[in-house]
C-alpha atoms as a PDB file:
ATOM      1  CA  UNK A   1     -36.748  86.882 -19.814  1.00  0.00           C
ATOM      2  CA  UNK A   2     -36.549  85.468 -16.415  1.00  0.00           C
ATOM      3  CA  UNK A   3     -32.830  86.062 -15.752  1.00  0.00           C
ATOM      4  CA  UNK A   4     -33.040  89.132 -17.886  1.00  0.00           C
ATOM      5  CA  UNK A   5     -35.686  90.923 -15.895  1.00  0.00           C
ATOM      6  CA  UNK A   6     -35.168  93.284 -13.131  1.00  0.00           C
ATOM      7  CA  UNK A   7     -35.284  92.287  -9.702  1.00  0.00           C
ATOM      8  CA  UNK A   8     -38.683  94.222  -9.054  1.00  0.00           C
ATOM      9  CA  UNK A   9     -40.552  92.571 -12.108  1.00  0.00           C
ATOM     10  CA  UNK A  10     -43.119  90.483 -11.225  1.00  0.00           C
ATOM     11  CA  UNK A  11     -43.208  86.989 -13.381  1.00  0.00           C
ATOM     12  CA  UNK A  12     -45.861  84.545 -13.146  1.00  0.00           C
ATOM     13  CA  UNK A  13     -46.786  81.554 -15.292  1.00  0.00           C
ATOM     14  CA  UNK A  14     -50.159  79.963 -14.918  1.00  0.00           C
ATOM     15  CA  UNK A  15     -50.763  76.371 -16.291  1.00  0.00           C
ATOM     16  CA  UNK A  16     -54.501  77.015 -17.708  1.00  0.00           C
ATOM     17  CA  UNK A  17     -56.199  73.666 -16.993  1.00  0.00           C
ATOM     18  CA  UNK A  18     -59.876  75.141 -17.038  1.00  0.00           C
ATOM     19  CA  UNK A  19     -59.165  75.953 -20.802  1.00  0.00           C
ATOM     20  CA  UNK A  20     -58.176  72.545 -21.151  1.00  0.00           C
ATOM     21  CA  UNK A  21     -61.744  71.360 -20.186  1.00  0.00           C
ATOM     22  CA  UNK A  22     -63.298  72.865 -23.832  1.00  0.00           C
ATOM     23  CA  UNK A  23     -62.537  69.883 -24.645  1.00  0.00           C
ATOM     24  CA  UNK A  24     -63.445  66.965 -22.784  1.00  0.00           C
ATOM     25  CA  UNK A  25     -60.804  65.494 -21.192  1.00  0.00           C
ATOM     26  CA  UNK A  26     -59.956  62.241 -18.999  1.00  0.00           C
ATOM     27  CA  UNK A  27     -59.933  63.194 -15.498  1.00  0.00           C
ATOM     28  CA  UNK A  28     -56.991  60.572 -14.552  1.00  0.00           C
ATOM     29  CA  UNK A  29     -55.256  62.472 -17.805  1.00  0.00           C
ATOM     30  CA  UNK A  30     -55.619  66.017 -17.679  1.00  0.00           C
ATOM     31  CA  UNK A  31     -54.436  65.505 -13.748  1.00  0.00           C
ATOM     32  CA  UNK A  32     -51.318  63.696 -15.586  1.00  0.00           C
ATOM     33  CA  UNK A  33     -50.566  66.492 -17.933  1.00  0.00           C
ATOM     34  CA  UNK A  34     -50.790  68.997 -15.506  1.00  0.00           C
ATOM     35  CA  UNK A  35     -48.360  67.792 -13.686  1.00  0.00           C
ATOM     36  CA  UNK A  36     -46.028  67.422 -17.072  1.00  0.00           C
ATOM     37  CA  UNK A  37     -46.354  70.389 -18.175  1.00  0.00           C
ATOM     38  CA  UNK A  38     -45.220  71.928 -14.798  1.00  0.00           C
ATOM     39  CA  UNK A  39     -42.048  69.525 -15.313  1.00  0.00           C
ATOM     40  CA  UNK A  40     -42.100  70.555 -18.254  1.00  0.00           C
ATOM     41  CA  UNK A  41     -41.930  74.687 -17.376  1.00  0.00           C
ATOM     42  CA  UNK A  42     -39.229  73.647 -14.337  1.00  0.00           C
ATOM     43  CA  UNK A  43     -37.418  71.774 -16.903  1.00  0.00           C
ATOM     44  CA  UNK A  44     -37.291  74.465 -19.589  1.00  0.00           C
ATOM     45  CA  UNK A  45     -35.313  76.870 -16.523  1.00  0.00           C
ATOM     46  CA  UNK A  46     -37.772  78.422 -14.916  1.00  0.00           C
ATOM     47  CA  UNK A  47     -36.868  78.960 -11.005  1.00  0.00           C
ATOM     48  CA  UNK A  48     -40.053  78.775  -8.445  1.00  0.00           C
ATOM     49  CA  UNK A  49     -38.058  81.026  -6.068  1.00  0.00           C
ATOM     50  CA  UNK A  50     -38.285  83.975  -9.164  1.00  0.00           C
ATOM     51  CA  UNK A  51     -41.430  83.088 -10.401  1.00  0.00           C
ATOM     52  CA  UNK A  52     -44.822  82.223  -9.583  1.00  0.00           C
ATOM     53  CA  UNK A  53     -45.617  79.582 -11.239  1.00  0.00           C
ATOM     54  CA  UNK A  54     -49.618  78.031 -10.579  1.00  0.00           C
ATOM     55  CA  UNK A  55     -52.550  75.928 -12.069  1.00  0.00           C
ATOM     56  CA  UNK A  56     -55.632  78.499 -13.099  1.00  0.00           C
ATOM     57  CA  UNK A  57     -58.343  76.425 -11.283  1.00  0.00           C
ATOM     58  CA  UNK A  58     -56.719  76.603  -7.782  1.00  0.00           C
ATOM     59  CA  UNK A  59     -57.278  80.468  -8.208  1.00  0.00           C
ATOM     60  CA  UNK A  60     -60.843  80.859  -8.426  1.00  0.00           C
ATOM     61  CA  UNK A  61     -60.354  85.047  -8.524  1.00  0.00           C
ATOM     62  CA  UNK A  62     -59.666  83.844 -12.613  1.00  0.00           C
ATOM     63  CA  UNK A  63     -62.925  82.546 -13.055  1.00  0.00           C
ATOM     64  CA  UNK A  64     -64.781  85.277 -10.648  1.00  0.00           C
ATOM     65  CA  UNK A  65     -63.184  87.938 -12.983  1.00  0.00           C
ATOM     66  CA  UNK A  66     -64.095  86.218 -16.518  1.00  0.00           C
ATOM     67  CA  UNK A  67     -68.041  86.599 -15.554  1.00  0.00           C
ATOM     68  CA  UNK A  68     -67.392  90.054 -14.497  1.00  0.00           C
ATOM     69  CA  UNK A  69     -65.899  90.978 -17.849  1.00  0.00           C
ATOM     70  CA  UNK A  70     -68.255  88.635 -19.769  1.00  0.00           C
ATOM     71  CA  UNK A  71     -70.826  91.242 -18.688  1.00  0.00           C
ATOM     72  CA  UNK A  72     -68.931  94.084 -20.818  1.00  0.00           C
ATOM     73  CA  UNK A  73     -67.412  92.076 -23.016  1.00  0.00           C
ATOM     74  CA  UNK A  74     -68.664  92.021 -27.080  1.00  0.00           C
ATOM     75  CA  UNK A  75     -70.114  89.033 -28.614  1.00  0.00           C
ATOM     76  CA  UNK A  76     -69.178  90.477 -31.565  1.00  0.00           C
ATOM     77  CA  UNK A  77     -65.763  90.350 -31.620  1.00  0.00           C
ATOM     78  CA  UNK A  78     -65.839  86.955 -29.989  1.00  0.00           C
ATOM     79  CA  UNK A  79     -67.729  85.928 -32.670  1.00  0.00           C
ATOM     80  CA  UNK A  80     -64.993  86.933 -34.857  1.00  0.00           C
ATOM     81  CA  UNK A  81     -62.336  85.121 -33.471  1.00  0.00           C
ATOM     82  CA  UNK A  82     -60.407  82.723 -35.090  1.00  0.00           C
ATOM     83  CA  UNK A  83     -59.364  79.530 -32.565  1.00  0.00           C
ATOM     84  CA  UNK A  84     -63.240  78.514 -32.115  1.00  0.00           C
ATOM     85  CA  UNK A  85     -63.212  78.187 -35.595  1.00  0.00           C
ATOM     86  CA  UNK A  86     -60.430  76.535 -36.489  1.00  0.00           C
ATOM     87  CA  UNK A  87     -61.396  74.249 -33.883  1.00  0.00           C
ATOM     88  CA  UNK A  88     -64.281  72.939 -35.085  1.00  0.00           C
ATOM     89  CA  UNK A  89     -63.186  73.254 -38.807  1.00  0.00           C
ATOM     90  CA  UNK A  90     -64.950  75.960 -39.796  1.00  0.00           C
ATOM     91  CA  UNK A  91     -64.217  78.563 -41.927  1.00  0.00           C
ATOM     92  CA  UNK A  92     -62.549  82.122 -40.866  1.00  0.00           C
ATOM     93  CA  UNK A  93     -66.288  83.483 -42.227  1.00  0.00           C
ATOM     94  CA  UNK A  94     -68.349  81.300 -40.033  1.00  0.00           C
ATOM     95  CA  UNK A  95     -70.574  83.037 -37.436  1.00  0.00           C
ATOM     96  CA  UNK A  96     -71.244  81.918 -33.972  1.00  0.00           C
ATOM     97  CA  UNK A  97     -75.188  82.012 -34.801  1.00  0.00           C
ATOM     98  CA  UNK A  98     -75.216  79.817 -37.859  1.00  0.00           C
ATOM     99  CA  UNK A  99     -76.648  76.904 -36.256  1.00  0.00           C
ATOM    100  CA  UNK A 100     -76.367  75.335 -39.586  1.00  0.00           C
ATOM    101  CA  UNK A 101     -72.673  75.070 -39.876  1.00  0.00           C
ATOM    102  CA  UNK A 102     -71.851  74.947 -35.828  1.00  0.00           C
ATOM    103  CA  UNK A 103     -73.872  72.295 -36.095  1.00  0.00           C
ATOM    104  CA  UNK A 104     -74.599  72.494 -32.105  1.00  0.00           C
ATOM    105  CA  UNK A 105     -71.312  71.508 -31.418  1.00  0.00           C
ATOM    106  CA  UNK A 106     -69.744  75.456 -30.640  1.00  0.00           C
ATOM    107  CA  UNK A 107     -69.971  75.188 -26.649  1.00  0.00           C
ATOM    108  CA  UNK A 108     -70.207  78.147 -24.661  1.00  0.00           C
ATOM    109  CA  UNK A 109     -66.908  78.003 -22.953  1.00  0.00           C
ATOM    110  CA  UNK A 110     -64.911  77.390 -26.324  1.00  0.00           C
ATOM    111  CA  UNK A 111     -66.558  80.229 -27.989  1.00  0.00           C
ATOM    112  CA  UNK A 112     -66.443  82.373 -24.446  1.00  0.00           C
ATOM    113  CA  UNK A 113     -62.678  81.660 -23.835  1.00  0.00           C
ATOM    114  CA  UNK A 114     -60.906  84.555 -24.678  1.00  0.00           C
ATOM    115  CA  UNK A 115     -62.474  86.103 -21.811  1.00  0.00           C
ATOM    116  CA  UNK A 116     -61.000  83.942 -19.667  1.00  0.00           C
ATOM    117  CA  UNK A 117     -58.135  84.300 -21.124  1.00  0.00           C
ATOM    118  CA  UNK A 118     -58.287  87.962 -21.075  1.00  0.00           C
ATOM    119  CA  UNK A 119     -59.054  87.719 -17.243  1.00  0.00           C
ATOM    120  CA  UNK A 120     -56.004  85.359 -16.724  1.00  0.00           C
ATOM    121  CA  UNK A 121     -53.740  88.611 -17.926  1.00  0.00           C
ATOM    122  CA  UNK A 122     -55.703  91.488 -16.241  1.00  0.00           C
ATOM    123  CA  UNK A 123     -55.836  89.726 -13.487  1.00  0.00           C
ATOM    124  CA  UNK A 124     -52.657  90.520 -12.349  1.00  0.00           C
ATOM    125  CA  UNK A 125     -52.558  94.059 -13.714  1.00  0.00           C
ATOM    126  CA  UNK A 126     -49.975  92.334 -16.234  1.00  0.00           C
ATOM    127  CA  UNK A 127     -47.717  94.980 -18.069  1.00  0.00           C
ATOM    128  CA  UNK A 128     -46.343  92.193 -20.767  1.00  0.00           C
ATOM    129  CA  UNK A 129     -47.140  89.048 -22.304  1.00  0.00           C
ATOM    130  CA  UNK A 130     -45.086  86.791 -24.014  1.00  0.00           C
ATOM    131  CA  UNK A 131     -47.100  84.822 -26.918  1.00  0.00           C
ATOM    132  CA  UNK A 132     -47.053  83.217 -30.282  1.00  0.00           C
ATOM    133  CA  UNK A 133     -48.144  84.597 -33.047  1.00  0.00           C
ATOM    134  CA  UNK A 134     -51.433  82.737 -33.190  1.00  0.00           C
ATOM    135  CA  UNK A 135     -51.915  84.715 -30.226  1.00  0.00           C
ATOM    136  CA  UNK A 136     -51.831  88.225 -31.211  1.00  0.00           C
ATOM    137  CA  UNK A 137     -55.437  88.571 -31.828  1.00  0.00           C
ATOM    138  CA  UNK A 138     -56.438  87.213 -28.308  1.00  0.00           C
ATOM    139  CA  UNK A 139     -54.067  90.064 -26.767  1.00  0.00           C
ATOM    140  CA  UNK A 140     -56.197  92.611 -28.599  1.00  0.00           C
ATOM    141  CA  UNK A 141     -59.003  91.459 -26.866  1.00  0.00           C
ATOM    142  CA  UNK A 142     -57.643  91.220 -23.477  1.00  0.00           C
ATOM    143  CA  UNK A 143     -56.943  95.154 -24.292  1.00  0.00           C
ATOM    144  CA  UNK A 144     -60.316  95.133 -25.827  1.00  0.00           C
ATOM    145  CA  UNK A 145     -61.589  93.940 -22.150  1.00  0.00           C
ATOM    146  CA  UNK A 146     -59.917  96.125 -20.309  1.00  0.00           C
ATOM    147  CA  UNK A 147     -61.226  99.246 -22.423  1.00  0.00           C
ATOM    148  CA  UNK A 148     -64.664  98.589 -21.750  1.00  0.00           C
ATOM    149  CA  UNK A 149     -64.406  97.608 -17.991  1.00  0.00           C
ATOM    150  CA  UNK A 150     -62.510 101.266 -17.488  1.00  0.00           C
ATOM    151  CA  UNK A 151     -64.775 102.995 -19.517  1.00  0.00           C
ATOM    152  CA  UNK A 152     -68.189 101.679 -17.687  1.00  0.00           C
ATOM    153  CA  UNK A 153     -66.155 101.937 -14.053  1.00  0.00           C
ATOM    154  CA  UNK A 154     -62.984 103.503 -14.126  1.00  0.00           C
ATOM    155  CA  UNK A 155     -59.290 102.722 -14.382  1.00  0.00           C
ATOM    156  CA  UNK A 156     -58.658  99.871 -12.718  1.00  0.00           C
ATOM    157  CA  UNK A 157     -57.712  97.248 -14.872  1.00  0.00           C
ATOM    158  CA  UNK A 158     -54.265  97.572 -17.041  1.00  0.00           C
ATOM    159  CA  UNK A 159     -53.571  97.241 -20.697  1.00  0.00           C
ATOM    160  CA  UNK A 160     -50.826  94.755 -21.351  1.00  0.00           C
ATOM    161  CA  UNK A 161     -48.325  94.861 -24.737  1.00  0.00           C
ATOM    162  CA  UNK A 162     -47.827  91.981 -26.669  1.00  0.00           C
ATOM    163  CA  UNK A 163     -44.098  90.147 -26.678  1.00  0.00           C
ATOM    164  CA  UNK A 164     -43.987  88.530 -29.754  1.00  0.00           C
ATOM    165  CA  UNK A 165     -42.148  85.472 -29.773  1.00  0.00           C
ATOM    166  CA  UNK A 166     -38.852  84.915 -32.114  1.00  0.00           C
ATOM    167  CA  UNK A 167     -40.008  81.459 -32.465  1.00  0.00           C
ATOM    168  CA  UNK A 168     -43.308  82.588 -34.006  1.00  0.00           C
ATOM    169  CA  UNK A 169     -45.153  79.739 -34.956  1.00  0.00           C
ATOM    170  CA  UNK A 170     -43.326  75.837 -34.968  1.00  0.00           C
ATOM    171  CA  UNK A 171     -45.634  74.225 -37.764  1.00  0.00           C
ATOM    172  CA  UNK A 172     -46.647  70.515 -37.718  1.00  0.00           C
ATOM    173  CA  UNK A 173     -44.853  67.234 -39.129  1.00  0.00           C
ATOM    174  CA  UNK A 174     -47.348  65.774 -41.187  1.00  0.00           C
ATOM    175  CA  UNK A 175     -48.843  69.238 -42.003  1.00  0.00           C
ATOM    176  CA  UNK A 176     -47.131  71.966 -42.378  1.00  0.00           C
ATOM    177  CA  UNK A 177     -49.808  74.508 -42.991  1.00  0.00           C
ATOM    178  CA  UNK A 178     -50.904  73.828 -39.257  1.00  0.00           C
ATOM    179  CA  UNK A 179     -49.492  74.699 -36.256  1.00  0.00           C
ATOM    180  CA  UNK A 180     -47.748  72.123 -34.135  1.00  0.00           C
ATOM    181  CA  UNK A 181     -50.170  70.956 -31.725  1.00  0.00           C
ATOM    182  CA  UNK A 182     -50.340  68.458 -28.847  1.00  0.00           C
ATOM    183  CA  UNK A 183     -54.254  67.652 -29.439  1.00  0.00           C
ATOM    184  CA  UNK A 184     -53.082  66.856 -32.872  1.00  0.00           C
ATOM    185  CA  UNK A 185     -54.821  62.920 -33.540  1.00  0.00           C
ATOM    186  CA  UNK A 186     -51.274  62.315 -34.959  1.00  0.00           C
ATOM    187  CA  UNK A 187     -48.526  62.147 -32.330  1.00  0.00           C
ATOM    188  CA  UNK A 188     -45.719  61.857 -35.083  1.00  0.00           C
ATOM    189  CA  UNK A 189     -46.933  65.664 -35.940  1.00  0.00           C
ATOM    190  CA  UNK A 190     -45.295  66.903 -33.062  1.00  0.00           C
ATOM    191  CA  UNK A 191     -42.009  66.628 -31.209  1.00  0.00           C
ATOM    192  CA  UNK A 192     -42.172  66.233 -27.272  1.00  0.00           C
ATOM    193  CA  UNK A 193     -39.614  67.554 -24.932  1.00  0.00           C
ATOM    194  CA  UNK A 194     -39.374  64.349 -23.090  1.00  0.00           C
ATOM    195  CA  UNK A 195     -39.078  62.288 -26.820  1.00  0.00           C
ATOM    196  CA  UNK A 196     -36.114  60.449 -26.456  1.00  0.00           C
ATOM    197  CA  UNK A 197     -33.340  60.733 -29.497  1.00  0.00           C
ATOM    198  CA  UNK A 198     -34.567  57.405 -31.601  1.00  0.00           C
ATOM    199  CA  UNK A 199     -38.285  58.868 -31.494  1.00  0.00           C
ATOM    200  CA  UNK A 200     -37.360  62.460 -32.532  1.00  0.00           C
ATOM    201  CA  UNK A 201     -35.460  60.629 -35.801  1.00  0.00           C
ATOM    202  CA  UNK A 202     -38.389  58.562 -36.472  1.00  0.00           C
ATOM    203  CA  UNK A 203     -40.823  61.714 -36.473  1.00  0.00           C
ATOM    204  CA  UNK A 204     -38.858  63.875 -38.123  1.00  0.00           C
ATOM    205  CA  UNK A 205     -37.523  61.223 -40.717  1.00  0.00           C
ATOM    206  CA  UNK A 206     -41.297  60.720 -41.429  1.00  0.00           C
ATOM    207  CA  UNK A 207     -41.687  64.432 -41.504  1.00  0.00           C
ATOM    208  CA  UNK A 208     -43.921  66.031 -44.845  1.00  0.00           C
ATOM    209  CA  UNK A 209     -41.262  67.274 -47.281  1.00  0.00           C
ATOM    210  CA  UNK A 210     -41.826  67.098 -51.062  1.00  0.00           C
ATOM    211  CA  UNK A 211     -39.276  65.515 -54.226  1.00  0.00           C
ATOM    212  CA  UNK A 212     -37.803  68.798 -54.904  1.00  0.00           C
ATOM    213  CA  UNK A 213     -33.964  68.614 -55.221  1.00  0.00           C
ATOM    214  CA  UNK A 214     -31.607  70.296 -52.391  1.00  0.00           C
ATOM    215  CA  UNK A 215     -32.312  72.438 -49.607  1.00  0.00           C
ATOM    216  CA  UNK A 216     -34.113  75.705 -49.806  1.00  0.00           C
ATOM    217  CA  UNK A 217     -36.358  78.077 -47.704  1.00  0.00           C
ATOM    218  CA  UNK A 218     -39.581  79.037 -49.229  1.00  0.00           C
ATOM    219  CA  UNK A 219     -42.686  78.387 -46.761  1.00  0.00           C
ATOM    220  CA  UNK A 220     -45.287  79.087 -50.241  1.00  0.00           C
ATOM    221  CA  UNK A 221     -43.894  76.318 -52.056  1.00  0.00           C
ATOM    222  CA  UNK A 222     -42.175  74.206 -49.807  1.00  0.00           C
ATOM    223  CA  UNK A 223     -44.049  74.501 -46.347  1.00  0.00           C
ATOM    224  CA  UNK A 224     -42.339  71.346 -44.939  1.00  0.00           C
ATOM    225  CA  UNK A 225     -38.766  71.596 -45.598  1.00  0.00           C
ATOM    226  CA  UNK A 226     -39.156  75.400 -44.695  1.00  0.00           C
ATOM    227  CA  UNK A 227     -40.311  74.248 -41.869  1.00  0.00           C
ATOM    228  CA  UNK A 228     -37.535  71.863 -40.702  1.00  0.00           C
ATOM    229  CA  UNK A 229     -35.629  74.894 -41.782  1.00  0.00           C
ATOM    230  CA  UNK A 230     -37.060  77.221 -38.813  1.00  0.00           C
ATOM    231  CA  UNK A 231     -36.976  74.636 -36.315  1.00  0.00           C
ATOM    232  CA  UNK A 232     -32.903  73.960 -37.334  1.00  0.00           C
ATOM    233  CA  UNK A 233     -32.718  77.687 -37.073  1.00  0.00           C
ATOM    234  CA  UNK A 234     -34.478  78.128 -33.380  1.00  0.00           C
ATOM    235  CA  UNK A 235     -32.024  75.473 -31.865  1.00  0.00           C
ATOM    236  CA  UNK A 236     -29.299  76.998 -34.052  1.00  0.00           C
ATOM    237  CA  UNK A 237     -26.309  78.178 -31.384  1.00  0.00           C
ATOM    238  CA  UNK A 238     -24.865  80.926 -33.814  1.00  0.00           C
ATOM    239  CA  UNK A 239     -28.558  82.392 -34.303  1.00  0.00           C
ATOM    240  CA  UNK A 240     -28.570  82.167 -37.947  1.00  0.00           C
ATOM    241  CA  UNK A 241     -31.919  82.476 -40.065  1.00  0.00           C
ATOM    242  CA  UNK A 242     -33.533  79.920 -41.724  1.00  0.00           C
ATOM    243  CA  UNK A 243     -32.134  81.282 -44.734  1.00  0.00           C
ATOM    244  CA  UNK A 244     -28.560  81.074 -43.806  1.00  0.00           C
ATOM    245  CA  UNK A 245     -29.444  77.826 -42.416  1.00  0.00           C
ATOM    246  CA  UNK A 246     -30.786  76.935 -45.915  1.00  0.00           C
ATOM    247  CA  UNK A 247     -27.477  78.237 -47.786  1.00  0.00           C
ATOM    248  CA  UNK A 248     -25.371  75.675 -45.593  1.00  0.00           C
ATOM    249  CA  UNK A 249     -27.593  72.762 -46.074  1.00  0.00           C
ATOM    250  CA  UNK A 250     -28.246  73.363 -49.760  1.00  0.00           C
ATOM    251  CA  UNK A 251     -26.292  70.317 -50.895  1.00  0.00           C
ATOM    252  CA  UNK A 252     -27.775  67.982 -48.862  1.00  0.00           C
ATOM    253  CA  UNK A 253     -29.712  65.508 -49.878  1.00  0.00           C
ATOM    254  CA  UNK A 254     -33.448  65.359 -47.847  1.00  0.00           C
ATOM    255  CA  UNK A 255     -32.369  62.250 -45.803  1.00  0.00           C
ATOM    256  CA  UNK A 256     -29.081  64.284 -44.730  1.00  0.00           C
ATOM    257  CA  UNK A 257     -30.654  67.030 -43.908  1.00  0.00           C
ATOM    258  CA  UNK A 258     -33.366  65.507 -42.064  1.00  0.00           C
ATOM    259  CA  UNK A 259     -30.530  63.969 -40.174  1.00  0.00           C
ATOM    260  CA  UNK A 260     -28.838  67.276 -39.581  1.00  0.00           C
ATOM    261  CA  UNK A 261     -32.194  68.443 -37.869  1.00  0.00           C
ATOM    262  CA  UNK A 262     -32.818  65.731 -35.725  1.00  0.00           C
ATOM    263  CA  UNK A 263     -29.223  65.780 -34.355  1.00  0.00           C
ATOM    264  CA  UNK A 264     -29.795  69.528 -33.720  1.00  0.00           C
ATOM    265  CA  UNK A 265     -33.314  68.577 -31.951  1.00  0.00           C
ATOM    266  CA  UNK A 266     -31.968  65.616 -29.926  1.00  0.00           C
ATOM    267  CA  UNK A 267     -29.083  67.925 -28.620  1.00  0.00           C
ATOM    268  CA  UNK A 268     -30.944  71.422 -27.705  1.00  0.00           C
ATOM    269  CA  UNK A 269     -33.452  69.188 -25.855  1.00  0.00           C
ATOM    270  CA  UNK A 270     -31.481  66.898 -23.793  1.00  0.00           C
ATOM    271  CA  UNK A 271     -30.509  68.888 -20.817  1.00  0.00           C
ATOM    272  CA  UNK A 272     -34.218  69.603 -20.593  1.00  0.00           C
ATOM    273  CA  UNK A 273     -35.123  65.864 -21.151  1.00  0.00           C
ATOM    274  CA  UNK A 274     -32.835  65.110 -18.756  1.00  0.00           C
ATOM    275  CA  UNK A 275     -34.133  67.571 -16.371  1.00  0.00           C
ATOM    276  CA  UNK A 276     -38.178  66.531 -16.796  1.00  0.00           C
ATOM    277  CA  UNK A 277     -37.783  63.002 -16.146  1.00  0.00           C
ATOM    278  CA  UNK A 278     -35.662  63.560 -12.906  1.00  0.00           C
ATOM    279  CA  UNK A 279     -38.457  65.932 -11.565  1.00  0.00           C
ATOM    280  CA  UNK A 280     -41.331  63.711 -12.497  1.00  0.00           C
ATOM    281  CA  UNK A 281     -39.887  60.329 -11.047  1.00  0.00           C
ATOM    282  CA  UNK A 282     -37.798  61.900  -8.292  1.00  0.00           C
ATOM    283  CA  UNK A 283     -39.767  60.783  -5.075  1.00  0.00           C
ATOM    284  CA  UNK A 284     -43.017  60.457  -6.607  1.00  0.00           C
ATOM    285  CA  UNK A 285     -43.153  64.416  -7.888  1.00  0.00           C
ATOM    286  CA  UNK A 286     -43.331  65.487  -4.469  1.00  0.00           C
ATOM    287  CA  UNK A 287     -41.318  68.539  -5.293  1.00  0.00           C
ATOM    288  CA  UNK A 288     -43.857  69.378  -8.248  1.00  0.00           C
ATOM    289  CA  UNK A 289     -46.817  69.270  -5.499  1.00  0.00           C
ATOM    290  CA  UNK A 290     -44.506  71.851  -3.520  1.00  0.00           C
ATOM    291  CA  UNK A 291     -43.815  74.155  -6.270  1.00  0.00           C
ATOM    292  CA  UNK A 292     -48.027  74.259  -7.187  1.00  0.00           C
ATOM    293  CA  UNK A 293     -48.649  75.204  -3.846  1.00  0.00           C
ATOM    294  CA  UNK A 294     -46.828  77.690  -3.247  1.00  0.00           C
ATOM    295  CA  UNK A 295     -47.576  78.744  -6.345  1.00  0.00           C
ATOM    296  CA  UNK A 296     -51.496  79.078  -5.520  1.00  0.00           C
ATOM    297  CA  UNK A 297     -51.047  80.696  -2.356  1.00  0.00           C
ATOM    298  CA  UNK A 298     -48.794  83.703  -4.110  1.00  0.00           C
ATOM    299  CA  UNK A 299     -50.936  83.856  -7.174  1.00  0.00           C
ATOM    300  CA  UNK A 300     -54.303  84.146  -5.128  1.00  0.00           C
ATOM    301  CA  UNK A 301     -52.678  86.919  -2.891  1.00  0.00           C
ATOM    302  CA  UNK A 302     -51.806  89.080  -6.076  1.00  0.00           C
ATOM    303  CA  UNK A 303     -55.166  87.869  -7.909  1.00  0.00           C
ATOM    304  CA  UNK A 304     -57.124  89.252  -4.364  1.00  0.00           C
ATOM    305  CA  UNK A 305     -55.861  92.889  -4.546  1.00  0.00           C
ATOM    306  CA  UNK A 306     -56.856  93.611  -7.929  1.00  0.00           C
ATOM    307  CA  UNK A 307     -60.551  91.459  -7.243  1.00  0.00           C
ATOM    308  CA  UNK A 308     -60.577  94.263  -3.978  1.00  0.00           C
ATOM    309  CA  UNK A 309     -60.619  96.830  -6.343  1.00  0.00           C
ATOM    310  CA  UNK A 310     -62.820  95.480  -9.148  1.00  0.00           C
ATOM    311  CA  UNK A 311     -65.536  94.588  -6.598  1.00  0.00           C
ATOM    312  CA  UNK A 312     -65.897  98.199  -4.974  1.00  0.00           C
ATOM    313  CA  UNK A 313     -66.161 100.056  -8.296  1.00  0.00           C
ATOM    314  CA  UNK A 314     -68.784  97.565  -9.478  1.00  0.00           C
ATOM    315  CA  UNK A 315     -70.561  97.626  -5.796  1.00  0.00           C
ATOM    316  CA  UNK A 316     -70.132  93.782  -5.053  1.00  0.00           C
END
């Protein structure tokens, strides 16, 4: 989308380290995996001189514009949201005021952060956004967000469309019916960029599959080999689907196959791999530091025009 984009679109990229912190997180840590996952966005081809690429806390208009939507935004809906739930293991019925099953572990900000996620996109008066498809839902609230603000002051605030991602959802190693996740207790559930070629074979080679003879793509029945199936097809250089993917591995045996992913894996990641590890040991990650920044300074300047207008229809 980057290189494909005309010259007048806007791109920016914000690493969201105040959602991070609904979960409690090691201070020396989360400071660590900031900084990775900016390698890790540089890495993947993303050019600082196109983009604007940022961590949310340094722009404080993000947080400024969450309360202001919190104060139209429903409780309702939030409370029908899916990610607090599946967070804290509850089921897709659970409501936000059943002390009994929250248990008084649902925390304000985890239940409250689709606002601040809705305020990271309107924000920038953002036409487009790019997610998963875990992530649909918390688009229609952004959209939801914007409604109500515009209806109680005005037009100010834009309604993005949803991007769906071809790469819809990349499930997990040791369980397939979850998504791949990097707060997953289990690190062999999940492949890294930076995972070197002998550590991708051990986590895929230890990867759920089931005793069922050959190769075949059926995410009901057989949610872990289907899975290895869309990953193999994602990385696959003549963009076939997991089906024709399926059809070429059919003989295989699992261990063959298994092999046949993890070469595919170890190979679409290793420019990238390459990449990350120059950028984070190259003189101490000074270039990172440059890159967030400059980042801040252009994100706040586009974050500032829209809080102009947001704070003289309200009367702030």
């Amino acid at each position: 989308m980057q290189n494909e984009a005309a010259p007048s679109t806007q791109l920016l990229y914000s690493i969201v380290d105040l959602h991070a912190i609904t979960i409690r997180q090691d201070a020396d840590q989360l400071r660590r995996w900031k900084r990775e996952i900016l390698a890790t966005l540089l890495a993947s081809g993303l050019d600082p001189d196109r983009c604007t690429i940022f961590y949310q806390s340094t722009v404080p208009e993000h947080t400024e514009l969450m309360w202001i939507l919190s104060c139209t935004a429903s409780v309702g809906h939030l409370s029908r949201m899916t990610q607090w739930k599946s967070k804290l293991a509850l089921s897709n019925e659970a409501s936000a005021l059943d002390f009994a099953n929250t248990k008084g572990k649902l925390k304000l900000g985890l239940f409250s952060y689709p606002v601040l996620q809705a305020a990271d996109i309107l924000l920038y008066k953002t036409t487009h956004v790019p997610v998963g498809e875990d992530q649909v839902q918390h688009l229609e609230f952004a959209r939801e967000c914007a409604d109500q603000f515009n209806a109680a002051y005005g037009q100010v605030l834009v309604k993005p469309q949803t991007i769906l991602s071809t790469a819809k959802r990349v499930m997990s190693l040791k369980e397939p019916q979850l998504k791949m996740s990097k707060s997953h207790q289990d690190p062999r559930s999940r492949i890294h960029i930076n995972d070197d070629p002998q550590l991708i074979s051990d986590k895929i080679r230890l990867a759920l599959t089931d005793s069922v003879k050959g190769v075949s793509y059926d995410p009901v029945n057989r949610p872990g080999v289907s899975n290895l199936l869309d990953i193999r097809s994602y990385l696959d250089g003549q963009r076939r689907t997991p089906e024709e993917v399926a059809k070429s591995c059919h003989a295989m045996s699992m261990q063959e196959f298994k092999v046949e992913v993890t070469n595919s894996i170890s190979e679409g990641l290793a420019s990238i791999r390459d990449k990350y590890n120059s950028l984070m040991n190259s003189g101490g990650g000074r270039f990172l530091d440059e890159v967030a920044v400059d980042g801040s300074i252009k994100a706040r300047r586009e974050a500032e025009k829209t809080m102009v207008a947001v704070r003289q229809v309200i009367g702030l």
